[in-house]
C-alpha atoms as a PDB file:
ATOM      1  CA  UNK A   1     -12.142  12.876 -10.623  1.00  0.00           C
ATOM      2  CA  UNK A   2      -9.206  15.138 -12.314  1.00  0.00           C
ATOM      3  CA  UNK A   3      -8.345  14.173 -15.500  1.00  0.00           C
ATOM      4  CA  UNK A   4      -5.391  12.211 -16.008  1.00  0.00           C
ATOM      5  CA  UNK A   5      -2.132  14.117 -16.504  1.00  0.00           C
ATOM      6  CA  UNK A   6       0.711  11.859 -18.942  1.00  0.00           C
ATOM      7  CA  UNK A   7       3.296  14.720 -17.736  1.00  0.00           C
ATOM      8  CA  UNK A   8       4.196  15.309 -14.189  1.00  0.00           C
ATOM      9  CA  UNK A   9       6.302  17.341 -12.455  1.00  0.00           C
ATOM     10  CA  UNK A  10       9.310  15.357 -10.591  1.00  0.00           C
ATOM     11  CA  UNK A  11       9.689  17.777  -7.787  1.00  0.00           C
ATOM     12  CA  UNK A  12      12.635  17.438  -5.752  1.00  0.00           C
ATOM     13  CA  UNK A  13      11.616  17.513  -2.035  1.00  0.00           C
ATOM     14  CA  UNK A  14      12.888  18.767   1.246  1.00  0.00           C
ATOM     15  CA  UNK A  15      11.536  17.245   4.358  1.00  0.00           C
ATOM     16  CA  UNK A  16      10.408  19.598   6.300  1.00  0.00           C
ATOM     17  CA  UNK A  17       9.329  19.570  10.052  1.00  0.00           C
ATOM     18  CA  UNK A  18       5.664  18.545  10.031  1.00  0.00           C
ATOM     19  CA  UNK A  19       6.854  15.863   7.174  1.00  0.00           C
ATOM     20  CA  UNK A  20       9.175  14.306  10.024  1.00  0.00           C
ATOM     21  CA  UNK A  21       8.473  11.472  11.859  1.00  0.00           C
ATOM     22  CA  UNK A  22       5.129  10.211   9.476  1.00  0.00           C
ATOM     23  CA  UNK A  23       6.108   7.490   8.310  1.00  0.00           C
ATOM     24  CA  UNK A  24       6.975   3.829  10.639  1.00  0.00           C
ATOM     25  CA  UNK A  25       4.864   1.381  12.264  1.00  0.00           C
ATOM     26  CA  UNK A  26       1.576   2.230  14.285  1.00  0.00           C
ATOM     27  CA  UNK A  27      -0.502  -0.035  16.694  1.00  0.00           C
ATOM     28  CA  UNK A  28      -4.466   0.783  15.048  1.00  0.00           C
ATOM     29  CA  UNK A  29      -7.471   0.838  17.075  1.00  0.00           C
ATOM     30  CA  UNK A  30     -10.822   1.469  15.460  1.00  0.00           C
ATOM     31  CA  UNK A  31     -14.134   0.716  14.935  1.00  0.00           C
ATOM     32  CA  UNK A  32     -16.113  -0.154  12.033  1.00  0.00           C
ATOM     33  CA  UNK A  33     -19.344   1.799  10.385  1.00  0.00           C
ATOM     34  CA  UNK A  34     -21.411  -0.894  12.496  1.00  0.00           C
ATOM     35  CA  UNK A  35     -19.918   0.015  15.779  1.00  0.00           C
ATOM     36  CA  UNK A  36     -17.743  -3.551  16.108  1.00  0.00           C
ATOM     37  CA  UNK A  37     -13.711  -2.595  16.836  1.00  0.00           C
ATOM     38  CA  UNK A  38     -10.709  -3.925  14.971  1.00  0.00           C
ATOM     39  CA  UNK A  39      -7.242  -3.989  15.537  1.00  0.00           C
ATOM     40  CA  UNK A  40      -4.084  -4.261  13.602  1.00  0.00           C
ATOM     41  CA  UNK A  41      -1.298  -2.483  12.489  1.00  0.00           C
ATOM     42  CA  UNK A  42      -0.117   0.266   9.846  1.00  0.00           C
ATOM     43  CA  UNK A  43       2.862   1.016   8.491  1.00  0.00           C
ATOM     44  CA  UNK A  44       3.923   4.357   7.068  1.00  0.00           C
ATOM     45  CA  UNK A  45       6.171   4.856   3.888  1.00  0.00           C
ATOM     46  CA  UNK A  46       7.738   7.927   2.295  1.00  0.00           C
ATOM     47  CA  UNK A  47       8.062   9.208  -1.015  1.00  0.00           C
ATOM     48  CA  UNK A  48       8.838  13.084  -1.418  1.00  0.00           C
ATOM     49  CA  UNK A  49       5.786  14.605  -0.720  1.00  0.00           C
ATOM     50  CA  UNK A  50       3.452  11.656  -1.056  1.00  0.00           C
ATOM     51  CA  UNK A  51       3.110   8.411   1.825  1.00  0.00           C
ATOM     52  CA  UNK A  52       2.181   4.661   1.320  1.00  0.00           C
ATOM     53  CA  UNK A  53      -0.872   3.096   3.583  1.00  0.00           C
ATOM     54  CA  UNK A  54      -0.241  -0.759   4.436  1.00  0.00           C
ATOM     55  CA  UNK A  55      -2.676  -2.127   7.130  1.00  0.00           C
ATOM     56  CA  UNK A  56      -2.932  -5.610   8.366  1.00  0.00           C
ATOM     57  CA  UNK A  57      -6.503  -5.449  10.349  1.00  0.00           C
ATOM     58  CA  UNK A  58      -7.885  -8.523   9.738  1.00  0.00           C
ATOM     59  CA  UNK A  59      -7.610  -8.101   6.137  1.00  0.00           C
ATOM     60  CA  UNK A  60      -4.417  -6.244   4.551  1.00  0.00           C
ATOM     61  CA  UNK A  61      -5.374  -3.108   2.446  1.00  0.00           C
ATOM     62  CA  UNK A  62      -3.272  -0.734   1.139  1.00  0.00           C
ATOM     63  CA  UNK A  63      -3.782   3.091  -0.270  1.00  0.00           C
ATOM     64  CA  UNK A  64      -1.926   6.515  -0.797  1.00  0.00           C
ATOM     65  CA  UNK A  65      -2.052  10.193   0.653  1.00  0.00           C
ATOM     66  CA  UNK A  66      -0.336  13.082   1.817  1.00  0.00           C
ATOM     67  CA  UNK A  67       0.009  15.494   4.733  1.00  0.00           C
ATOM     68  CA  UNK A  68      -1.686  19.072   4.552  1.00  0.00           C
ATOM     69  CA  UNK A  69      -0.715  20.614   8.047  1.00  0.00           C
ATOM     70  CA  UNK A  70      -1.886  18.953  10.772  1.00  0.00           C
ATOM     71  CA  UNK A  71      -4.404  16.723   8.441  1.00  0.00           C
ATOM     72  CA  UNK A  72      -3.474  13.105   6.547  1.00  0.00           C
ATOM     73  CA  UNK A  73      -5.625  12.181   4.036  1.00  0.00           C
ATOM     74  CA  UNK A  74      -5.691   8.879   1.830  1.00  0.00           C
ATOM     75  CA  UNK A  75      -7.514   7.365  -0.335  1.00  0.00           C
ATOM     76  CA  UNK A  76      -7.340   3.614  -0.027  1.00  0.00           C
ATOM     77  CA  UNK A  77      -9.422   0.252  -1.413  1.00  0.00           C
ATOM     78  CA  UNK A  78      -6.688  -0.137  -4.486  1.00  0.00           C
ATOM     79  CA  UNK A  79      -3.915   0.848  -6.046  1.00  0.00           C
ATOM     80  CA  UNK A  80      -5.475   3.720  -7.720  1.00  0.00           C
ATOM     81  CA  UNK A  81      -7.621   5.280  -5.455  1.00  0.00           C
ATOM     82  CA  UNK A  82      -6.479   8.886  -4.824  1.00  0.00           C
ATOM     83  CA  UNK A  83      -6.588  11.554  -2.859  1.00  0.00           C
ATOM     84  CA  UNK A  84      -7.948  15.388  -2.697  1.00  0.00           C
ATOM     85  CA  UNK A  85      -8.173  17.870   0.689  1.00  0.00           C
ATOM     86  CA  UNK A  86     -10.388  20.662   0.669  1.00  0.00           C
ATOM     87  CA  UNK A  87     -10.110  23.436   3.491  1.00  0.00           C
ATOM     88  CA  UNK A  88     -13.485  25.066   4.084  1.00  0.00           C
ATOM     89  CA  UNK A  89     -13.398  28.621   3.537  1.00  0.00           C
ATOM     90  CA  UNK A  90     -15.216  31.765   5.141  1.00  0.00           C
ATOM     91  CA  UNK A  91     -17.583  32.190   2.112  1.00  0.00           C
ATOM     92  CA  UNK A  92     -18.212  28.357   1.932  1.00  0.00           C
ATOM     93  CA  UNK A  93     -15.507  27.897  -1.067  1.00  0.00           C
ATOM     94  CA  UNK A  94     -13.577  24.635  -0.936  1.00  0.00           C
ATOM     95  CA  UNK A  95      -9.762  25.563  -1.625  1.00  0.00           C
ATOM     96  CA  UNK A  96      -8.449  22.085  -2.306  1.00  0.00           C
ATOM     97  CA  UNK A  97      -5.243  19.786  -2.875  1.00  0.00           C
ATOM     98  CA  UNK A  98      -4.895  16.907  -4.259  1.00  0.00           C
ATOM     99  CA  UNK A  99      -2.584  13.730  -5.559  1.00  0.00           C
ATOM    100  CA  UNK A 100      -2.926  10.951  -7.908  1.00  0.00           C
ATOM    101  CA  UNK A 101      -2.102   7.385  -7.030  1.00  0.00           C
ATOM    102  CA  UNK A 102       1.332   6.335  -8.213  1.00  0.00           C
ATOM    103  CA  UNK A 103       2.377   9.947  -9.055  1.00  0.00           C
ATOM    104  CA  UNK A 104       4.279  12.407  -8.080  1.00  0.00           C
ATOM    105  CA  UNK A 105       3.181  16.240  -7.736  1.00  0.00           C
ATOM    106  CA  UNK A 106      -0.073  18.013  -6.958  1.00  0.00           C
ATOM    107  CA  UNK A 107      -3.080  19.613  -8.212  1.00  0.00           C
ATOM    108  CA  UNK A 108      -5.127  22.448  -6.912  1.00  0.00           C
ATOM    109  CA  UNK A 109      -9.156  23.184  -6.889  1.00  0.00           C
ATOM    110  CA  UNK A 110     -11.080  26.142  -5.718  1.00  0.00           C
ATOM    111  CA  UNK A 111     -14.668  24.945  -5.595  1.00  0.00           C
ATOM    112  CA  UNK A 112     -17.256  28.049  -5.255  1.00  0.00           C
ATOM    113  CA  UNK A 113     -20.796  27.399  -3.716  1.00  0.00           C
ATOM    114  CA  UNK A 114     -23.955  27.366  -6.254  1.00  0.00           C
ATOM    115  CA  UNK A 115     -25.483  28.847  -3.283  1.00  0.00           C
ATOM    116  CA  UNK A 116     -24.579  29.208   0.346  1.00  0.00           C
ATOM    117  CA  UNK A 117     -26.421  26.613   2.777  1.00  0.00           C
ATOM    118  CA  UNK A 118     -24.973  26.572   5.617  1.00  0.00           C
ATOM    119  CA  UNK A 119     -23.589  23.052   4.961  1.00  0.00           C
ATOM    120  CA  UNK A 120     -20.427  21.648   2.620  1.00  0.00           C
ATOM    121  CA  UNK A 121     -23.374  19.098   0.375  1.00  0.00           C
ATOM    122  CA  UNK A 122     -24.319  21.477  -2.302  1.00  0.00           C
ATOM    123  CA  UNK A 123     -23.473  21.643  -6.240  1.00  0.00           C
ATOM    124  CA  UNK A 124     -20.117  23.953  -7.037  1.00  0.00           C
ATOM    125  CA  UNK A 125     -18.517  25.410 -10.218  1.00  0.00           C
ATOM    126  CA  UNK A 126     -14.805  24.245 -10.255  1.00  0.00           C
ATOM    127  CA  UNK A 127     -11.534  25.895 -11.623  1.00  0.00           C
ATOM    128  CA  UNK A 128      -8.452  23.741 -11.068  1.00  0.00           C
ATOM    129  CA  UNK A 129      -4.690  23.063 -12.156  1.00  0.00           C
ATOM    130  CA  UNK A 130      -3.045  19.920 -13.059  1.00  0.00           C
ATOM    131  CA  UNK A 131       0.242  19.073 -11.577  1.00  0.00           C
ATOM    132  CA  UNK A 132       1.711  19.737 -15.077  1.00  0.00           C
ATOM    133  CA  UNK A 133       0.122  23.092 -14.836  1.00  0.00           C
ATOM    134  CA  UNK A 134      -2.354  22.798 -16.739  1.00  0.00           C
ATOM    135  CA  UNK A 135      -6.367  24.263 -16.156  1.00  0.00           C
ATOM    136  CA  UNK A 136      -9.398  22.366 -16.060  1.00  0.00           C
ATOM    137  CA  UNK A 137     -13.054  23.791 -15.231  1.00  0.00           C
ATOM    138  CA  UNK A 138     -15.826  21.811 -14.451  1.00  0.00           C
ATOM    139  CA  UNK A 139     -18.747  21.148 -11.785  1.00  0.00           C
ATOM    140  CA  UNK A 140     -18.710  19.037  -7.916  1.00  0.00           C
ATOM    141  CA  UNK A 141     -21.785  17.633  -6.607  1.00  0.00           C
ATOM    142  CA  UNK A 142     -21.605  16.759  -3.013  1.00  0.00           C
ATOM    143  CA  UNK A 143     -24.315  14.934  -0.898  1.00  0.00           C
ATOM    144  CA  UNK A 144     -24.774  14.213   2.394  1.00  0.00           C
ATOM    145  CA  UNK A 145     -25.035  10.267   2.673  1.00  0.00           C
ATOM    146  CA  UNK A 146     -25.091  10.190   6.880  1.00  0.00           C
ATOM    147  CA  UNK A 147     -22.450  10.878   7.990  1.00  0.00           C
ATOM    148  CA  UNK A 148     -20.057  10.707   5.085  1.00  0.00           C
ATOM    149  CA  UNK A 149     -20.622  12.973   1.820  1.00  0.00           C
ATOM    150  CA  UNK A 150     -21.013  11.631  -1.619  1.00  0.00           C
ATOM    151  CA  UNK A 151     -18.748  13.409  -4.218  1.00  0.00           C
ATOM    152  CA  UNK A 152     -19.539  13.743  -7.992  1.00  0.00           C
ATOM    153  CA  UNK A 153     -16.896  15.386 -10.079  1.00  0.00           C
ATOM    154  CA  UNK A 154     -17.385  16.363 -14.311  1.00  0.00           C
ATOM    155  CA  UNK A 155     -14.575  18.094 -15.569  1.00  0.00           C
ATOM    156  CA  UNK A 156     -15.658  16.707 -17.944  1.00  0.00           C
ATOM    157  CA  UNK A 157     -15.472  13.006 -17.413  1.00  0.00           C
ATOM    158  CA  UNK A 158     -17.051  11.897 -14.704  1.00  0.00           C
ATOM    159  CA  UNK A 159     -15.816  10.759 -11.407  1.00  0.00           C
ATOM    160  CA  UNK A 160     -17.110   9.555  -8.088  1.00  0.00           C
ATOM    161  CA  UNK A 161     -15.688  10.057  -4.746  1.00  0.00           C
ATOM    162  CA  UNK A 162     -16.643   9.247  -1.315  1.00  0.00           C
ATOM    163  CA  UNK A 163     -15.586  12.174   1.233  1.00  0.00           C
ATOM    164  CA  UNK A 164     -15.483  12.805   5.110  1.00  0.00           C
ATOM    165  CA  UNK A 165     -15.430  15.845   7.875  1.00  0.00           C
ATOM    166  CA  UNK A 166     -13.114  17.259  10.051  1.00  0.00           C
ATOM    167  CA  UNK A 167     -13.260  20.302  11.681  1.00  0.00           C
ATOM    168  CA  UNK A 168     -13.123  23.056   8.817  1.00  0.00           C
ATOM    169  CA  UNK A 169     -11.516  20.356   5.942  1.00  0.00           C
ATOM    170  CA  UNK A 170     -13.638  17.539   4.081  1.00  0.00           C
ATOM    171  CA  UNK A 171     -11.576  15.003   2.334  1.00  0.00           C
ATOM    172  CA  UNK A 172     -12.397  12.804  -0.611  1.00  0.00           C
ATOM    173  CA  UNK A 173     -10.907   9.987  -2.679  1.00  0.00           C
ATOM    174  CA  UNK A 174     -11.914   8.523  -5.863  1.00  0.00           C
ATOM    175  CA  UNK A 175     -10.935   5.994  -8.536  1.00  0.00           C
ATOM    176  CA  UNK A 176     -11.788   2.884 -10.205  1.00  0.00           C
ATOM    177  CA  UNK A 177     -13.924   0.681  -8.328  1.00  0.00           C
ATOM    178  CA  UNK A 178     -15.273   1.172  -4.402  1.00  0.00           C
ATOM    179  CA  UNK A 179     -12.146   3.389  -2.898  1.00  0.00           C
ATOM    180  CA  UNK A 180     -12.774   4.411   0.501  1.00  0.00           C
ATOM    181  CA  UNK A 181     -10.880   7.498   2.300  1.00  0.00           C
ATOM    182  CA  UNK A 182      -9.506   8.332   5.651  1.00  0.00           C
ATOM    183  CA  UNK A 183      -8.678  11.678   7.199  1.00  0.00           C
ATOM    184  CA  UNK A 184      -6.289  11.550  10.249  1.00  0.00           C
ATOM    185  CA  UNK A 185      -5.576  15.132  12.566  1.00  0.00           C
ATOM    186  CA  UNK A 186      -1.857  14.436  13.557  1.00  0.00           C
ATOM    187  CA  UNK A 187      -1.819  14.491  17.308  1.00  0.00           C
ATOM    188  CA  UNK A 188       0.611  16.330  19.541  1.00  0.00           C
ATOM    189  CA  UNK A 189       2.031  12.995  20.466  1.00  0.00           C
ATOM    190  CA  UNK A 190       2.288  12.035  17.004  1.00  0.00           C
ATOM    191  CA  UNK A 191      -0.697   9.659  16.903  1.00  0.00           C
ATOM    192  CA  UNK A 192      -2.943   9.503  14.092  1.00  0.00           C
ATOM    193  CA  UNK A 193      -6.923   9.956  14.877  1.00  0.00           C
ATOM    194  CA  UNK A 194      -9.565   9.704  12.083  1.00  0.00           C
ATOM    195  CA  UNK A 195     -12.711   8.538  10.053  1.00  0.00           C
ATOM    196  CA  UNK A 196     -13.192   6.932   7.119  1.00  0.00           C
ATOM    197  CA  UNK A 197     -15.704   5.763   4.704  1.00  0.00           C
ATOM    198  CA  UNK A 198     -16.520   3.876   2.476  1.00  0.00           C
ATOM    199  CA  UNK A 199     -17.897   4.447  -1.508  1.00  0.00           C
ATOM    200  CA  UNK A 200     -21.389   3.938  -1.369  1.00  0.00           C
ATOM    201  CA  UNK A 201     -22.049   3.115   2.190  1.00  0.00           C
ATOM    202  CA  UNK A 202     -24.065   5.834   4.870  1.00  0.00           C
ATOM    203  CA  UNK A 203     -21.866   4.607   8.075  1.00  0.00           C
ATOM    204  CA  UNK A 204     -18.610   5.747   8.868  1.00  0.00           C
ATOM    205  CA  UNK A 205     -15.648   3.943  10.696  1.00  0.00           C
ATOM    206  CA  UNK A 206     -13.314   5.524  13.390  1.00  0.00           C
ATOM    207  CA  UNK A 207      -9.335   4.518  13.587  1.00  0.00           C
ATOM    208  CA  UNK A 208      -6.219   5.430  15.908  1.00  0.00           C
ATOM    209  CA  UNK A 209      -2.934   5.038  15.015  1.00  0.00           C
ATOM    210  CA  UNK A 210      -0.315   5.223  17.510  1.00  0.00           C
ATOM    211  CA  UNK A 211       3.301   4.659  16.319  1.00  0.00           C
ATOM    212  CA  UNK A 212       5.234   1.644  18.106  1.00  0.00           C
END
């Protein structure tokens, strides 16, 4: 997706309240695209802004994210699958954030509607800024693939994404190879609840985390 940024800010970070309490061990509970459940665990790490994914359900996978409020997103399947969080605005706009595996820092998007439809799938112009600062322009193509979205980014190289839906946000991750993304909405209680799905596929998988 963005283009790759050989200078990044190392931001010195404060932990604030929401931040608190994210990372440990979790007890997961999900299903797959195909309806069959899973179990495992998850475990939680911290670094500034940005956390590290390790599951152990019946494979191990790992992946990266961050926290934007009361939403988690990562983008998981590698090492180098990333992350980006777009908030769904009045006029259909996507005002996004997002992070690059193994760095530090974060980039912005504003993604404006070729035309409204009433739904987030739909081509968009994009203006953005690198974590360095730095502007890019470029175009988003997203399609509705069931119930996940499939993402398309030029800016100019291309890059393609796999995203899912919460109430008001879609989230997307992309990066070499089949990466796969999960949103989480941070419960009261602290649990985790999500989807995720994967590059390429139509179905999409649910998952609870509840910290141990």
């Amino acid at each position: 997706m963005i283009l790759p940024v050989v200078a990044l800010f190392f931001l010195a970070h404060t932990v604030t309240a929401q931040d608190a309490g994210l990372a440990g061990t979790y007890d997961v509970a999900a299903t797959n695209p195909d309806g069959s459940p899973y179990r495992g665990s998850l475990t939680i790490t911290q670094d500034g802004d940005s956390y590290g994914f390790f599951w152990n359900v019946i494979s191990t996978f790992q992946g990266a994210g961050f926290r934007d409020g009361n939403i988690v997103v990562v983008g998981w399947g590698g090492d180098q699958c990333s992350a980006v969080l777009y908030r769904v605005q009045p006029d259909g706009a996507l005002q996004g954030r997002w992070s690059v595996a193994g760095t530090r820092g974060f980039g912005s998007e504003l993604a404006q509607p070729a035309a409204r439809t009433g739904s987030v799938a739909g081509a968009y112009a994009v203006n953005g800024t690198n974590p360095d600062g730095s502007p890019y322009t470029g175009s988003l193509q997203i399609t509705e693939r069931g119930p996940t979205y499939q993402m398309g980014w030029d800016i100019p190289r291309h890059y393609d994404g796999v995203g899912v839906r919460l109430p008001d946000t879609v989230s997307g991750s992309w990066g070499p190879g089949a990466c796969a993304v999960v949103a989480y909405e941070v419960q009261a209680d602290g649990s985790l609840v999500g989807v995720w799905g994967l590059w390429g596929e139509d179905g999409q998988g649910t998952e609870t985390a509840r910290k141990r």
